[in-house]
C-alpha atoms as a PDB file:
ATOM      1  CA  UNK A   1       0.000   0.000   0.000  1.00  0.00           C
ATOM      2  CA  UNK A   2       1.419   2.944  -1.094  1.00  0.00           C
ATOM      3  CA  UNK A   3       1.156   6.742   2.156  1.00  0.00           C
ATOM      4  CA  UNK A   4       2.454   9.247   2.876  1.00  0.00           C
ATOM      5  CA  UNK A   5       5.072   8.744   5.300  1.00  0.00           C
ATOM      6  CA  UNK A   6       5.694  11.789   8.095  1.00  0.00           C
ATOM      7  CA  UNK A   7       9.297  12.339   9.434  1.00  0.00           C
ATOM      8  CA  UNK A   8       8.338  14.749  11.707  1.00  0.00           C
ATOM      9  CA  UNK A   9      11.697  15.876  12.545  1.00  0.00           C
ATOM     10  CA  UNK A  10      11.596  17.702   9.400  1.00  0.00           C
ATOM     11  CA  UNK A  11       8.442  19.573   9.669  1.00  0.00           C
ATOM     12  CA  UNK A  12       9.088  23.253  10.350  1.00  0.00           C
ATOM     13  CA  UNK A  13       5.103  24.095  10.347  1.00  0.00           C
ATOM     14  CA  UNK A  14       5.599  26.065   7.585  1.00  0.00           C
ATOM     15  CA  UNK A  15       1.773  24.710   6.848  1.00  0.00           C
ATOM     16  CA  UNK A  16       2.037  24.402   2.836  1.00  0.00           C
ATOM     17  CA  UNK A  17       0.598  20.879   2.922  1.00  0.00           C
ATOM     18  CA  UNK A  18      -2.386  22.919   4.725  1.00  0.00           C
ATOM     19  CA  UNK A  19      -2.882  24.946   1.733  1.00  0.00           C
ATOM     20  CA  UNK A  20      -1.877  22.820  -0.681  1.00  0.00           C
ATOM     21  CA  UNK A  21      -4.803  20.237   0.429  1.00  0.00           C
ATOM     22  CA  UNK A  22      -7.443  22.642   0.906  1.00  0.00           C
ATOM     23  CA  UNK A  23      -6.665  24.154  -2.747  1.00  0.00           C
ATOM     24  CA  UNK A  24      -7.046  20.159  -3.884  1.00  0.00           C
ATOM     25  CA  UNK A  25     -10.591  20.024  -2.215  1.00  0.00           C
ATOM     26  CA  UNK A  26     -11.998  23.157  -3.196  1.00  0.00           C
ATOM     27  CA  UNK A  27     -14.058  23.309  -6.531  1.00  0.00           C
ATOM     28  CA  UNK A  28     -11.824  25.330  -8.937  1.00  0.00           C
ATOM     29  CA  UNK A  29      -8.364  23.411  -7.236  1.00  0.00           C
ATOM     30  CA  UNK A  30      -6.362  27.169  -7.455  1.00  0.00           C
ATOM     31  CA  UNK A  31      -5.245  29.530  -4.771  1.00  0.00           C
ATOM     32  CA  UNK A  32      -7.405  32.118  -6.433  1.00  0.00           C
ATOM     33  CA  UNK A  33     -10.904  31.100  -6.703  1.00  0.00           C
ATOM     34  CA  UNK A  34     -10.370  28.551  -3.718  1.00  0.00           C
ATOM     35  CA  UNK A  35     -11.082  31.774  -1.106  1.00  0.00           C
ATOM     36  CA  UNK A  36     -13.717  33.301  -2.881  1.00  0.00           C
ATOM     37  CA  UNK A  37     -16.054  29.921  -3.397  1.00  0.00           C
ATOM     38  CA  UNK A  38     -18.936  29.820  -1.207  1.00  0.00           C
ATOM     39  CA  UNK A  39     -18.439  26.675   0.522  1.00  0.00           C
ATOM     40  CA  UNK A  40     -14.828  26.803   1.585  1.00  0.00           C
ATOM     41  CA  UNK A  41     -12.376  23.893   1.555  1.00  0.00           C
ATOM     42  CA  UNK A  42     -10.931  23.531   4.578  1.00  0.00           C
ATOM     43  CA  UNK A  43      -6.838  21.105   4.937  1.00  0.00           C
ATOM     44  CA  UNK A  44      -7.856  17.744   5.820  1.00  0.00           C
ATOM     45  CA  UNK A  45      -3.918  17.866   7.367  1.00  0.00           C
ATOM     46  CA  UNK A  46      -3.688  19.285  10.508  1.00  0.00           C
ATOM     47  CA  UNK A  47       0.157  21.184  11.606  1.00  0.00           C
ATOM     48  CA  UNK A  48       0.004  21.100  15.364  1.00  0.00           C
ATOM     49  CA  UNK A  49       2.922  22.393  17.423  1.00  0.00           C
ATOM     50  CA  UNK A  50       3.776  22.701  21.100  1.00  0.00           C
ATOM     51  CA  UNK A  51       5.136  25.592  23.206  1.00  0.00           C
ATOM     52  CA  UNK A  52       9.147  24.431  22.330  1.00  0.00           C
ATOM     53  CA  UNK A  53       7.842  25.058  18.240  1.00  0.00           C
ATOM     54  CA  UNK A  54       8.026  21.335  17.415  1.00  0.00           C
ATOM     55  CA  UNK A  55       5.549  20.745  14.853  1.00  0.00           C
ATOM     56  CA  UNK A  56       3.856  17.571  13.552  1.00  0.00           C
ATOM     57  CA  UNK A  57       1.344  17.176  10.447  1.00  0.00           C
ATOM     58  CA  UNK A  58      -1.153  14.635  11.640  1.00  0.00           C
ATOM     59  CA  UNK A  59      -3.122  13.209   8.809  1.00  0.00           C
ATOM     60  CA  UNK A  60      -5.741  10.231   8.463  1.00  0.00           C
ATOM     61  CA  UNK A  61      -3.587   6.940   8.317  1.00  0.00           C
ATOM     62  CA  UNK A  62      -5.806   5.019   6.355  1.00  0.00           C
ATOM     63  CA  UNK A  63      -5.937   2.336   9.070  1.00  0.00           C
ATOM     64  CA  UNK A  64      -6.624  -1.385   8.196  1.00  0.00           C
ATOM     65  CA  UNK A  65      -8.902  -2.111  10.514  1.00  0.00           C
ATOM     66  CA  UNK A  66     -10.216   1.645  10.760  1.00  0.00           C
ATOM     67  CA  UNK A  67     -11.916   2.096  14.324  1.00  0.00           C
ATOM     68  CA  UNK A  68     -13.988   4.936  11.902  1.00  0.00           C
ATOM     69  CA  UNK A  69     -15.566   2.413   9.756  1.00  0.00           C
ATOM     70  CA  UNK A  70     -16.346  -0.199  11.928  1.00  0.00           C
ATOM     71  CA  UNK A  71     -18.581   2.707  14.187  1.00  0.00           C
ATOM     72  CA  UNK A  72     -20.380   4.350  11.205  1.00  0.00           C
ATOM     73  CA  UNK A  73     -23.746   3.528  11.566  1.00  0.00           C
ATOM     74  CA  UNK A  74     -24.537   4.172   8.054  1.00  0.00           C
ATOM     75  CA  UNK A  75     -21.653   2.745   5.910  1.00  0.00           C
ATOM     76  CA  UNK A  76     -20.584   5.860   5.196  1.00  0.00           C
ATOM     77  CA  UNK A  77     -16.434   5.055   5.389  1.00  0.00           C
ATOM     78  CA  UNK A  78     -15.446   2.527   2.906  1.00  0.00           C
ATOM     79  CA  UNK A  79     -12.228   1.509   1.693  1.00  0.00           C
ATOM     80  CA  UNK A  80     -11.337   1.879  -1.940  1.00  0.00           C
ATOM     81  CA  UNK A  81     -10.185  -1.354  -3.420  1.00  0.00           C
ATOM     82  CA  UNK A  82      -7.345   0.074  -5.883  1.00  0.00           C
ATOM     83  CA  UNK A  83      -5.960   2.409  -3.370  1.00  0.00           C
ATOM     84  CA  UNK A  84      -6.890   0.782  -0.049  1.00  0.00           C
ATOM     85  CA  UNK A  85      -7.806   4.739   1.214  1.00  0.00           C
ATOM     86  CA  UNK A  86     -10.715   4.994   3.824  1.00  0.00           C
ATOM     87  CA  UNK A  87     -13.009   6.980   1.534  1.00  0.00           C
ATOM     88  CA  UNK A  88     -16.221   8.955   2.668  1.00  0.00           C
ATOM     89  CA  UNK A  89     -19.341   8.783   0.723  1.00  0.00           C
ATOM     90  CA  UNK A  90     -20.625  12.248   1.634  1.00  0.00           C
ATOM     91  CA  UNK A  91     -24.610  11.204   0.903  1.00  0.00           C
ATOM     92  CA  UNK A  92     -24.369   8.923   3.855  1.00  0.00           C
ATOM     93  CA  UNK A  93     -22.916  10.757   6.244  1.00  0.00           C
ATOM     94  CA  UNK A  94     -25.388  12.081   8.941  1.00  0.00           C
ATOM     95  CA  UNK A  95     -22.577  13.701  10.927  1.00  0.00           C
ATOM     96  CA  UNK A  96     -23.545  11.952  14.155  1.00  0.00           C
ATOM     97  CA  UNK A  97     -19.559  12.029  14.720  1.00  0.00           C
ATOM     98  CA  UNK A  98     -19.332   8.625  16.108  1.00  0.00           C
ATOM     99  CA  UNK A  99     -16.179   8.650  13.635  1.00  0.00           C
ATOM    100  CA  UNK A 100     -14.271  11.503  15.126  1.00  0.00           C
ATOM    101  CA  UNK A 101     -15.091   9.561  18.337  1.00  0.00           C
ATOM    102  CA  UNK A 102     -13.144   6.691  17.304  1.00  0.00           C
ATOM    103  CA  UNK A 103     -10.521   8.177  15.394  1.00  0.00           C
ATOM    104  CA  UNK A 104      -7.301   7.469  17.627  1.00  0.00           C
ATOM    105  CA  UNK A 105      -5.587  10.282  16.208  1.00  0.00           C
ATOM    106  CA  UNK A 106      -8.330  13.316  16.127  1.00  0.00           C
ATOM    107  CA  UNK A 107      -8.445  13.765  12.640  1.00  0.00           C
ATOM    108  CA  UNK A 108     -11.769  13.419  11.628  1.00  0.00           C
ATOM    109  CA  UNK A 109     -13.774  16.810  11.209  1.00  0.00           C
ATOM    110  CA  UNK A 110     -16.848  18.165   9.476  1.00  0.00           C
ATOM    111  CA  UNK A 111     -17.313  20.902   6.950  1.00  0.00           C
ATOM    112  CA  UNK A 112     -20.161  21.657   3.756  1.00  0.00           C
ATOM    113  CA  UNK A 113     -18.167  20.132   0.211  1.00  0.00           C
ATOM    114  CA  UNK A 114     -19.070  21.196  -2.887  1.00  0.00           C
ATOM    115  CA  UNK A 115     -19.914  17.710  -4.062  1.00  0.00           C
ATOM    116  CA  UNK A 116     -23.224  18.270  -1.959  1.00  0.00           C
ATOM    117  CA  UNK A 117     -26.233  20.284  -3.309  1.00  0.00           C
ATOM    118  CA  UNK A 118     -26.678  20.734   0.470  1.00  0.00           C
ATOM    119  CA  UNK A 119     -25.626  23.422   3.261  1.00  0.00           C
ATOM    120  CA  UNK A 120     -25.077  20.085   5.533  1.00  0.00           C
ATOM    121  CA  UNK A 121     -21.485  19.582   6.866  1.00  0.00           C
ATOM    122  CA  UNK A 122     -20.405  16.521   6.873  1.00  0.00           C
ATOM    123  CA  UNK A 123     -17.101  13.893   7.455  1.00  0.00           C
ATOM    124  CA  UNK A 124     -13.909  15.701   5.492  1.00  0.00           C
ATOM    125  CA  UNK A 125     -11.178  13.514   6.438  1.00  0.00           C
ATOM    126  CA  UNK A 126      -8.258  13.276   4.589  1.00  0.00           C
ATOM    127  CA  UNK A 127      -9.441  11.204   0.734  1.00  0.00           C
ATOM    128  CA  UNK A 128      -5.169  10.139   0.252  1.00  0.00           C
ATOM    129  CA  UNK A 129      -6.137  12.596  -2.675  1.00  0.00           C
ATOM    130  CA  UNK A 130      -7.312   9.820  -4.841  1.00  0.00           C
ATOM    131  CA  UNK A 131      -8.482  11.832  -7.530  1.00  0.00           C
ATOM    132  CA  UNK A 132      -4.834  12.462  -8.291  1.00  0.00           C
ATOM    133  CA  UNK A 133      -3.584   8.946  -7.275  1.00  0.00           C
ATOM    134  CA  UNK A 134      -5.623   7.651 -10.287  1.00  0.00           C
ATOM    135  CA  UNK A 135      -4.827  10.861 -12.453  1.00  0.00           C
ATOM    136  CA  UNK A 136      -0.769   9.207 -11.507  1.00  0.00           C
ATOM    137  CA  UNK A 137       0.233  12.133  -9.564  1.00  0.00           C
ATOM    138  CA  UNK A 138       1.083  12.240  -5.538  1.00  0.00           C
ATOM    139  CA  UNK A 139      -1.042  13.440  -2.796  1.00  0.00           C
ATOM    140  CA  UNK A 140      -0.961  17.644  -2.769  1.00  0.00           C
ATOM    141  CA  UNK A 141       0.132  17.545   0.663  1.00  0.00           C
ATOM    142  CA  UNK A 142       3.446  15.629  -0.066  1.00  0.00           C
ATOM    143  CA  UNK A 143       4.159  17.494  -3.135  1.00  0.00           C
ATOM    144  CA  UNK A 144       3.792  20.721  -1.760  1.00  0.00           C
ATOM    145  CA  UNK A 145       6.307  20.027   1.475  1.00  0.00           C
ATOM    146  CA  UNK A 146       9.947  21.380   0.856  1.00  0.00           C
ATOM    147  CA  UNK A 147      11.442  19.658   3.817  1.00  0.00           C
ATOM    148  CA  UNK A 148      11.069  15.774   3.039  1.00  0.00           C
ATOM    149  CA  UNK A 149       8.231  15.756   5.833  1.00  0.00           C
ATOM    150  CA  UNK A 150       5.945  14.464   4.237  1.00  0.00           C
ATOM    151  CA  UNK A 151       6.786  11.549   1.629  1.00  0.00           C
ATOM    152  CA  UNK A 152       4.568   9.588  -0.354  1.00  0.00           C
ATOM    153  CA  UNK A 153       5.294   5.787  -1.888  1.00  0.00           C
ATOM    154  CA  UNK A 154       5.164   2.468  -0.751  1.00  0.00           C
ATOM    155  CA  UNK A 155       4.522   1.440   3.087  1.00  0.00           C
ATOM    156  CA  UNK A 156       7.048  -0.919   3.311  1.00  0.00           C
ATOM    157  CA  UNK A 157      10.253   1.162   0.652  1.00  0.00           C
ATOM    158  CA  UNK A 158       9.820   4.579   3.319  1.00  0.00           C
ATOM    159  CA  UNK A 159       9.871   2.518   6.743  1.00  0.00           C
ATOM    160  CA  UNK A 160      13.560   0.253   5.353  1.00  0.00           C
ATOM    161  CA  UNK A 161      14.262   3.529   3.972  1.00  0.00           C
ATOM    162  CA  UNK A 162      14.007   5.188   7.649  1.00  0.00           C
ATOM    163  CA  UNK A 163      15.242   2.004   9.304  1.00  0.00           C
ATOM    164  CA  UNK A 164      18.522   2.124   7.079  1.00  0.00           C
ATOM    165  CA  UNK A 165      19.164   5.733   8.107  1.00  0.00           C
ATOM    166  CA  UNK A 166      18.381   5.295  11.451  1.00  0.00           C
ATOM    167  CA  UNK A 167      20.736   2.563  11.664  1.00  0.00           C
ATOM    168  CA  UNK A 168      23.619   4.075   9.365  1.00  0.00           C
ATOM    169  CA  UNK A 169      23.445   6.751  12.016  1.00  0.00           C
ATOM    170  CA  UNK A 170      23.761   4.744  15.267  1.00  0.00           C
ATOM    171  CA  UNK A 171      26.780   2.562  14.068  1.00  0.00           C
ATOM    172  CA  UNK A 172      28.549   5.626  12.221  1.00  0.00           C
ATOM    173  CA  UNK A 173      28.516   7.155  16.206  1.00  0.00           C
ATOM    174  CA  UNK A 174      30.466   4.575  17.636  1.00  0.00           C
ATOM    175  CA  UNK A 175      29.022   5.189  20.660  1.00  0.00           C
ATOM    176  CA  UNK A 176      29.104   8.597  20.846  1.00  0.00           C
ATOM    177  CA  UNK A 177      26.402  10.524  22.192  1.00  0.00           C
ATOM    178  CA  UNK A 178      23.808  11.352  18.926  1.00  0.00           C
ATOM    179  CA  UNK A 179      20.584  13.015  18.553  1.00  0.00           C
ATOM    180  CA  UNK A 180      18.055  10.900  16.558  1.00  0.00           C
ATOM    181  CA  UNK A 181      16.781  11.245  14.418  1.00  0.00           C
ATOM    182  CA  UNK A 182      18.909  13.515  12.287  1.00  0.00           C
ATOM    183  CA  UNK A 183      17.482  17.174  11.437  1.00  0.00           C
ATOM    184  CA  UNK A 184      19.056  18.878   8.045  1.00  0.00           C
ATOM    185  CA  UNK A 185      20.666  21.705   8.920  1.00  0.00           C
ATOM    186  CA  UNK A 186      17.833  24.063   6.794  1.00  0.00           C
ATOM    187  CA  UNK A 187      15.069  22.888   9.709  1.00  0.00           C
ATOM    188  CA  UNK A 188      17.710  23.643  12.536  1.00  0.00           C
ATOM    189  CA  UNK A 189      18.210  26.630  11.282  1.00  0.00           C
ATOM    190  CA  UNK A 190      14.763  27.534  10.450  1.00  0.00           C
ATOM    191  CA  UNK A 191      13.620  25.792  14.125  1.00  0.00           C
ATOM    192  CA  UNK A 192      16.635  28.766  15.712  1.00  0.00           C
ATOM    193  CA  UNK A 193      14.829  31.551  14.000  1.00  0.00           C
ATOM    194  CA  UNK A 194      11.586  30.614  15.051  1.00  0.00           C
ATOM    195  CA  UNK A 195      12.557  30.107  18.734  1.00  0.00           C
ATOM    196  CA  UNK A 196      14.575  33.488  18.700  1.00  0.00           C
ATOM    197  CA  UNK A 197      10.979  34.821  17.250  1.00  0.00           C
ATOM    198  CA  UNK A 198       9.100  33.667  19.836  1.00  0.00           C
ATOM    199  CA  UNK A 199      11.442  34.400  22.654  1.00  0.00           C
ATOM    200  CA  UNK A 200      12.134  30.948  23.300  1.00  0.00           C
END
């Protein structure tokens, strides 16, 4: 199964996947039209941070089981075969929120979409942009991050990928006291600047 993979020691909360996936879910997909259209798309990504600046982009896993779809009462959440993405079919939803109960990571919130004739808000979770998946291109929220952050491919290529660095790392310090995971210097600068900003 292919995700996007978050090495949060890389995230600066510079919040471009935000914007990136709220321009992907609005109905004209540009910068431009995306803030004047009447229902607004809202990032299905969420950068949180905590008072030292460290940031993390939580997103919808995709879980297999997903606690979300076993608890909707009306079927809403499915899983797309191709993609295996837990998918919302927005005509079911009766935002009881049952989902956002279950969610283990708080992801799950509820907003009007365009696809709806309706004013009623309903499940937006993060769709693993599947429109582009089948289109061949990679989820707006991984293309749009500068920092590596957020990576898309295959499950199990990014965690031997992380596992190899992790343990080139620890044997290349001999014992030596390390920090891991590694930060590129660009974030560690960037994370200075920020602290220095916020008096820190």
């Amino acid at each position: 199964m292919k995700t996007v993979f978050v090495r949060q020691e890389r995230c600066v909360g510079c919040r471009h996947c935000e914007v990136a996936c709220a321009i992907e879910h609005s109905l004209g997909r540009n910068l431009l039209s995306a803030i004047q259209e009447k229902k607004v798309s809202y990032p299905r990504i969420y950068v949180e941070s905590d008072d030292a600046y460290q940031t993390f982009p939580n997103r919808c896993r995709h879980c297999d089981p997903a606690p979300c779809m076993q608890v909707c009462p009306t079927g809403a959440l499915y899983r797309d075969e191709e993609t295996g993405s837990v998918l919302v079919a927005y005509e079911k939803c009766i935002q009881c929120a049952v989902c956002a109960m279950a969610c283990p990571f708080g992801i799950i919130s509820f907003s009007q979409v365009h696809e709806l004739d309706t004013n009623r808000e309903v499940n937006t979770k993060c769709d693993d942009c599947i429109r582009r998946q089948r289109e061949g291109s990679i989820p707006a929220c991984a293309e749009a991050c500068k920092t590596g952050a957020l990576i898309f491919g295959d499950a199990d290529d990014l965690i031997r990928t992380s596992r190899i660095d992790f343990t080139a790392r620890l044997i290349g310090s001999r014992g030596a006291e390390i920090s891991l995971p590694a930060v590129p210097e660009n974030v560690s600068a960037y994370r200075k600047i920020m602290e220095t900003v916020a008096g820190l």
